[in-house]
Protein backbone atom coordinates (compact mmCIF):
# COMPACT_ATOMS: atom_id res chain seq x y z
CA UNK A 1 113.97 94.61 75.07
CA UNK A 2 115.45 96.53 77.84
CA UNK A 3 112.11 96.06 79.78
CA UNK A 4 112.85 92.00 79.73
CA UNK A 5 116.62 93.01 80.69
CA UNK A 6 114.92 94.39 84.10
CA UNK A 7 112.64 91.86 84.48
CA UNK A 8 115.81 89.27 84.64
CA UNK A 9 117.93 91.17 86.87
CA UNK A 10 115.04 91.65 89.24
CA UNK A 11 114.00 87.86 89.07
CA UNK A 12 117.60 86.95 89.11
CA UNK A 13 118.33 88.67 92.44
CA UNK A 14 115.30 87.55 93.66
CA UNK A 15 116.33 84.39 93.35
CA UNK A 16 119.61 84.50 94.62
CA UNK A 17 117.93 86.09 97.54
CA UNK A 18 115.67 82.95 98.24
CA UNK A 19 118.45 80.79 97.58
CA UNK A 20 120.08 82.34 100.63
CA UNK A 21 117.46 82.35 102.77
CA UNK A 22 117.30 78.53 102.08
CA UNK A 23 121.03 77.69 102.24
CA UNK A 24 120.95 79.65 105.70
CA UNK A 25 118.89 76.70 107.06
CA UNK A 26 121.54 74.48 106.71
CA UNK A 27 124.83 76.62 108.26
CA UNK A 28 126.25 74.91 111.78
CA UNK A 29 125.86 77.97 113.72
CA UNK A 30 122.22 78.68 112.41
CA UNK A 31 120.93 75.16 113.92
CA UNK A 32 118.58 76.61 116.62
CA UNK A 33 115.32 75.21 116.25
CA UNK A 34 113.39 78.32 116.16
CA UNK A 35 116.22 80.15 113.82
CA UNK A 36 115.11 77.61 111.50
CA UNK A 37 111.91 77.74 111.67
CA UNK A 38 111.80 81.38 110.75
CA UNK A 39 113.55 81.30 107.91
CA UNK A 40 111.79 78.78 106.59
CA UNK A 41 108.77 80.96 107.19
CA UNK A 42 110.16 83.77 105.65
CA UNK A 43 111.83 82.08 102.42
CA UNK A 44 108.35 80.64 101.87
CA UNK A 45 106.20 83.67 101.98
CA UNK A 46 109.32 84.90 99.82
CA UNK A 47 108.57 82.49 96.99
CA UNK A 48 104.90 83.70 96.81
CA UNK A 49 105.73 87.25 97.05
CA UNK A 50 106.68 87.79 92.88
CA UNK A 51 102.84 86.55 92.53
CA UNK A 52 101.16 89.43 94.64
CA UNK A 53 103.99 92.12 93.18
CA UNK A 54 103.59 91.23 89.83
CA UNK A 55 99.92 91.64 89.39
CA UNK A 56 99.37 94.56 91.31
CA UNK A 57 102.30 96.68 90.75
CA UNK A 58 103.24 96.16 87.02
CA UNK A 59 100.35 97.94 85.38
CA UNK A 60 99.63 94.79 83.02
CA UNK A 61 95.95 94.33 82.07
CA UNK A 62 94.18 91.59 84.44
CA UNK A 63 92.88 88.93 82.39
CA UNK A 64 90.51 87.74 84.99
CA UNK A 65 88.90 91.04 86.51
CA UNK A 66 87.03 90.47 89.42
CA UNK A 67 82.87 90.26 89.09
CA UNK A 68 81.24 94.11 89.96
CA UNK A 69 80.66 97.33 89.05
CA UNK A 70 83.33 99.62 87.85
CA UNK A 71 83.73 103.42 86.09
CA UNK A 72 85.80 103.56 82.60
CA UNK A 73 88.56 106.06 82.42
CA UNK A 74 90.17 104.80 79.48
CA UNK A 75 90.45 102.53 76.80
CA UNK A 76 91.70 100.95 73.78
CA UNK A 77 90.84 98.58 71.41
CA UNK A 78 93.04 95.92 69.61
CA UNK A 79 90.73 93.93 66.71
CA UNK A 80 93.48 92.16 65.46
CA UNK A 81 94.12 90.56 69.15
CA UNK A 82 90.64 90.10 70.07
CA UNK A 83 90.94 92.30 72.78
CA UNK A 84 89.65 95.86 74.63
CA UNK A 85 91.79 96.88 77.44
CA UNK A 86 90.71 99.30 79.98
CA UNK A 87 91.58 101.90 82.63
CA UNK A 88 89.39 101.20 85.48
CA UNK A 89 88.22 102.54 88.71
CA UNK A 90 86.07 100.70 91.31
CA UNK A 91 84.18 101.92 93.72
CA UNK A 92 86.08 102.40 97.62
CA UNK A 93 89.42 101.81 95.63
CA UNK A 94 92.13 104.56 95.38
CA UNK A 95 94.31 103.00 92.34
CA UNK A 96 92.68 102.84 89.24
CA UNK A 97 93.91 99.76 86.79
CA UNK A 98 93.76 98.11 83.68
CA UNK A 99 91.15 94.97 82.74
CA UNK A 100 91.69 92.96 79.33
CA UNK A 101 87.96 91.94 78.68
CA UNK A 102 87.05 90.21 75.33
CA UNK A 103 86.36 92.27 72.11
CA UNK A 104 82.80 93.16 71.07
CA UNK A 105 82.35 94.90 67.53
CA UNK A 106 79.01 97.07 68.98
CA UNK A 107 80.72 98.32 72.09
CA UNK A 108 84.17 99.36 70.46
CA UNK A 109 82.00 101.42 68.12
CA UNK A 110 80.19 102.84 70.79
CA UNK A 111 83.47 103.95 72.66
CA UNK A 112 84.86 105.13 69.07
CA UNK A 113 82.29 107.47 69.14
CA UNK A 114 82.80 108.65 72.70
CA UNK A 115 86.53 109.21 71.84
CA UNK A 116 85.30 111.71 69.09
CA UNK A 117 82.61 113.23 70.72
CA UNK A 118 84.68 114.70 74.08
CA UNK A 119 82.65 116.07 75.98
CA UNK A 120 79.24 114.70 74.59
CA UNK A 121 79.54 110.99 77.12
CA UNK A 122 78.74 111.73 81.27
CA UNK A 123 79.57 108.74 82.50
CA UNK A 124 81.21 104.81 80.73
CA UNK A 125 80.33 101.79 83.22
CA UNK A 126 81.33 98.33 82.84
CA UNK A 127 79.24 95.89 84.86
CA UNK A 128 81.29 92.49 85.46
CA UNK A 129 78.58 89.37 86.07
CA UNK A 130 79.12 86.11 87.31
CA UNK A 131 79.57 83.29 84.36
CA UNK A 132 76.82 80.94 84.11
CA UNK A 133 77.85 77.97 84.23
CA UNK A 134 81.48 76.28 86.09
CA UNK A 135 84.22 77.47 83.59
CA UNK A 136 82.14 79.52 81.91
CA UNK A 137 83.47 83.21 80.63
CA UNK A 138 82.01 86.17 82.52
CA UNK A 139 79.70 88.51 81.01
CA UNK A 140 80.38 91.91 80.16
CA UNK A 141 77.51 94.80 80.58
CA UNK A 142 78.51 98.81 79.22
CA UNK A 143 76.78 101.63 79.91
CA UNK A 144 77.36 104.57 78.25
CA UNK A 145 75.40 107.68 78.84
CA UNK A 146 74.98 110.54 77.53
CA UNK A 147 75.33 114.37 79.12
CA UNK A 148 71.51 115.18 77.26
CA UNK A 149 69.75 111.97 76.33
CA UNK A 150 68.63 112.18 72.46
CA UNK A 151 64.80 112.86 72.08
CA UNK A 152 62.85 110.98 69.61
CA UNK A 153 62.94 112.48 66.21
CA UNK A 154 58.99 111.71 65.93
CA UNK A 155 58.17 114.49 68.37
């Protein structure tokens, strides 16, 4: 609860803040032409700016990761939601951050096992394609491999 208290306040001041910024255009003094101009500039790219904060500073999952390659820190899986979110790292990025990427009964297994065998896993990718068709849902490639490949039991 107190984490939707925060949210409030912040969006709440935020508000009032862009609210002044707009009322400003309207004060007798503040009638220059160029006065105006700016902070009509400024409230606008004000009204856009909880968009870029919120999804890249708030550490929720993105529900529409971008199409590529990326390394798998960490995850965890939620059945009952339908869901597998993970900790991410791509390639010429410093952050790491979280995906929420549809759940798939063969690849939670597989990272069940890698969260019991510590130790045994070198390296978890997650390849991102393109969908296929317009609308369509991206698809989701893993690769999981192991520190010594298993040998064929036949030999």
């Amino acid at each position: 609860m107190s984490e939707l208290l925060v949210y409030v306040v912040v969006f709440a001041v935020y508000a009032a803040t862009v609210c002044f910024l707009f009322v400003m255009l309207f004060i007798h003094e503040f009638r220059s032409l160029w006065l105006r101009g700016a902070t009509a500039v400024i409230g606008l790219a004000a009204l856009a700016l909880p968009v870029v904060l919120t999804r890249d500073t708030l550490g929720y999952p993105d529900p529409w990761p971008a199409v590529g390659h990326y390394d798998v820190y960490g995850w965890q899986v939620d059945e009952a939601a339908g869901a597998m979110y993970l900790f991410v790292g791509r390639a010429g990025t410093t952050a790491p951050y979280h995906l929420r990427v549809p759940f798939e009964l063969k690849t939670a297994l597989e990272l069940q096992a890698a969260a019991e065998e510590i130790g045994t896993y070198k390296q978890i990718t997650l390849d991102i394609l393109p969908a296929a068709g317009e609308g369509g849902e991206p698809s989701y490639a893993y690769f999981i491999e192991k520190v010594f490949p298993e040998q064929d039991e036949d030999q």
